[in-house]
Protein backbone atom coordinates (compact mmCIF):
# COMPACT_ATOMS: atom_id res chain seq x y z
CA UNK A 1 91.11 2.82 -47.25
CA UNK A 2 91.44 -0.13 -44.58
CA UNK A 3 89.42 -3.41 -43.82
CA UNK A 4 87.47 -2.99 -46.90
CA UNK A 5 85.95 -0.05 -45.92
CA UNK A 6 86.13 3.02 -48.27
CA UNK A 7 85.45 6.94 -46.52
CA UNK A 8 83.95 9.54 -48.69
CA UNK A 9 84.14 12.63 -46.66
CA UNK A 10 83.37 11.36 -42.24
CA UNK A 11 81.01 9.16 -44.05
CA UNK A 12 82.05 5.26 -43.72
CA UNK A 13 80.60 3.07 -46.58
CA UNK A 14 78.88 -0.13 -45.43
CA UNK A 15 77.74 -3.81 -46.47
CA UNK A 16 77.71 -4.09 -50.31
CA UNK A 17 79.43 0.24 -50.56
CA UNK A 18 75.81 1.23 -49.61
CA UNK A 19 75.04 3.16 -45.80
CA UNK A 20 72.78 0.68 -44.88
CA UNK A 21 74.45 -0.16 -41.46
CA UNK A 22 77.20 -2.70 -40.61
CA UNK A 23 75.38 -3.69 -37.19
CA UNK A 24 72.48 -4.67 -38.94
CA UNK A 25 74.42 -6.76 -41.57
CA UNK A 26 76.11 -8.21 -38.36
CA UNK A 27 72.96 -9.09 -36.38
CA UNK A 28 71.47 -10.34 -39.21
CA UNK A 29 74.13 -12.91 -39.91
CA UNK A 30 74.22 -13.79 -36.24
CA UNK A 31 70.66 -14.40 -36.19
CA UNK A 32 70.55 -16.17 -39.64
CA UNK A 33 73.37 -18.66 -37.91
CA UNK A 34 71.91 -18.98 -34.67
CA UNK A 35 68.54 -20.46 -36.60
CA UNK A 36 70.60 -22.45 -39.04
CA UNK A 37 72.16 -23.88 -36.09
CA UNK A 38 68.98 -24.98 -34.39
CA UNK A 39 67.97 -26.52 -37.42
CA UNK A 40 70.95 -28.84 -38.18
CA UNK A 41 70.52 -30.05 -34.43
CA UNK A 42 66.71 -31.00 -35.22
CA UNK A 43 68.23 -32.71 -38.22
CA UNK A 44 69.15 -36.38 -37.97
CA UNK A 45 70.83 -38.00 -41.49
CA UNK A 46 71.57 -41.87 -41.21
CA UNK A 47 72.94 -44.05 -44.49
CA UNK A 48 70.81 -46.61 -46.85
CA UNK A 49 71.38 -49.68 -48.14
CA UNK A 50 73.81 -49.31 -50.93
CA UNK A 51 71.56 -51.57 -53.63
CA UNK A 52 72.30 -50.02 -57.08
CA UNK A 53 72.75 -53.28 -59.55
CA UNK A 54 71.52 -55.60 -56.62
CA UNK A 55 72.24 -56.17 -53.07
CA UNK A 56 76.08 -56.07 -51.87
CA UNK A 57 77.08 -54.11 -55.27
CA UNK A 58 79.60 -51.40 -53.23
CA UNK A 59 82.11 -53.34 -54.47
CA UNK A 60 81.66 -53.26 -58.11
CA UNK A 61 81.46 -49.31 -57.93
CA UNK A 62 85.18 -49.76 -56.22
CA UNK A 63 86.70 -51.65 -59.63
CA UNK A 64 86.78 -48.38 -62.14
CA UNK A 65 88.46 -46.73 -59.50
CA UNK A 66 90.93 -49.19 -58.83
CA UNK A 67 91.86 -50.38 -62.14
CA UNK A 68 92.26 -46.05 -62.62
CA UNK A 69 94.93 -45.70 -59.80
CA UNK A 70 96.44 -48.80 -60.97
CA UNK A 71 97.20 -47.22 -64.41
CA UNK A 72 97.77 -43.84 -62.53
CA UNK A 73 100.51 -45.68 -60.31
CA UNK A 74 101.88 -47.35 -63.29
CA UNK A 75 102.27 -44.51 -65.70
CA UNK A 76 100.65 -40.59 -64.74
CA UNK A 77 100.30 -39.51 -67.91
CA UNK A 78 97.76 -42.45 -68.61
CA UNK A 79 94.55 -41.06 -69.51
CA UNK A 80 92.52 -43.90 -69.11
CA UNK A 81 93.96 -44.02 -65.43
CA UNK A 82 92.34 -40.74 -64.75
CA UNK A 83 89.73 -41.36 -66.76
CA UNK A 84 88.59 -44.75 -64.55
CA UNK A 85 89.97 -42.63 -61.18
CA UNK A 86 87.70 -39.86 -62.01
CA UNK A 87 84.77 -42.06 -62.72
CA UNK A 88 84.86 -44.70 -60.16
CA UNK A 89 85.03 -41.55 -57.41
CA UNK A 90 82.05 -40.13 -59.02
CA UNK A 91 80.10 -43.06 -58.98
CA UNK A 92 81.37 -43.99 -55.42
CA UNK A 93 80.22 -40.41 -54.32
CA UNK A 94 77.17 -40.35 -56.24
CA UNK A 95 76.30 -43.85 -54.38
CA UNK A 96 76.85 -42.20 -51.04
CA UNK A 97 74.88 -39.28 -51.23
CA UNK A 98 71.79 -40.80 -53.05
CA UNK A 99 71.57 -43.24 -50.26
CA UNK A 100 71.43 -40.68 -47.40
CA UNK A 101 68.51 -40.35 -45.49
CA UNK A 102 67.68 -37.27 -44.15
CA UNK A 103 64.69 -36.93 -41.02
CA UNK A 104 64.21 -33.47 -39.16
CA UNK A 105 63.23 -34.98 -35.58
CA UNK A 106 60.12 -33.98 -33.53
CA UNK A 107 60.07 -30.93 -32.49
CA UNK A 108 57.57 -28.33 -30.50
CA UNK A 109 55.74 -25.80 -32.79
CA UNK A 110 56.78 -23.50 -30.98
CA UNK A 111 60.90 -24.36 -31.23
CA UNK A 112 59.97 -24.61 -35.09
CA UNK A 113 58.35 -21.04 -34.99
CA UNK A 114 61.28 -19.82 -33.21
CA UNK A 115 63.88 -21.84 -36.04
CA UNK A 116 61.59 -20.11 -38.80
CA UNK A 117 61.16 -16.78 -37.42
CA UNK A 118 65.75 -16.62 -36.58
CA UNK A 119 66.11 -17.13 -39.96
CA UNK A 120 63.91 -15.34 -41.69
CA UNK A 121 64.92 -12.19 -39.40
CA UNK A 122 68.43 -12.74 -39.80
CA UNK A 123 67.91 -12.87 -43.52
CA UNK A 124 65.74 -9.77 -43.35
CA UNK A 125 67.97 -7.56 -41.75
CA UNK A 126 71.06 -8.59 -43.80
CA UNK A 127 69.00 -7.40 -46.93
CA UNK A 128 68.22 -4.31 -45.63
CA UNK A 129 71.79 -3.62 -44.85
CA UNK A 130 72.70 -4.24 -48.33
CA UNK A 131 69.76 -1.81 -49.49
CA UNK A 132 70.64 1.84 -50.56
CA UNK A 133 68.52 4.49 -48.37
């Protein structure tokens, strides 16, 4: 056995231990990538205005999580330290992500058909690697 790759007999196994073909599996996945990738480029993410409790509030979501690393800094073993820590980065991450904005920018049909169609392909041919004959 080497790289993962079993041999029964001259036969070498494949994606998944079926014979479904590594060069599929590997132009599926470069396919797959290559319309990911155009994707992501098309896609354009700016930030909101962080306005939970109000307007200006960031800094109230900063208090539980330094009051934690106080305690943390003044005794680890303080489980209200981690407790606060835990919770004001969860908040302060939570905040963050619910205030993204996400816009796909305008695109051709056609580059979208093209986007579509990578992906889909890619996708197509890495499950029929994976399938037994």
């Amino acid at each position: 056995m080497s790289g993962g790759f079993s041999t029964s007999g001259s036969r070498l196994s494949q994606p998944g231990g079926t014979p479904g073909g590594l060069g599929k599996f590997v132009l599926g996945l470069a396919l797959t990538a290559a319309g990911l990738y155009l994707v992501f480029q098309q896609t354009m993410v700016a930030s909101g205005y962080w306005s939970w409790w109000g307007t200006n509030t960031f800094g109230l979501t900063l208090l539980p999580l330094i009051f934690g690393l106080g305690l943390i800094f003044f005794d680890g073993k303080n489980v209200l330290g981690w407790l606060l820590s835990l919770v004001g980065l969860v908040v302060i991450v939570t905040g963050v992500v619910a205030n993204l904005h996400v816009y796909f920018q305008t695109t051709s049909l056609y580059n979208l058909l093209i986007m579509l169609v990578l992906i889909a392909a890619g996708l197509g041919l890495m499950a029929r690697s994976l399938r037994a004959h």
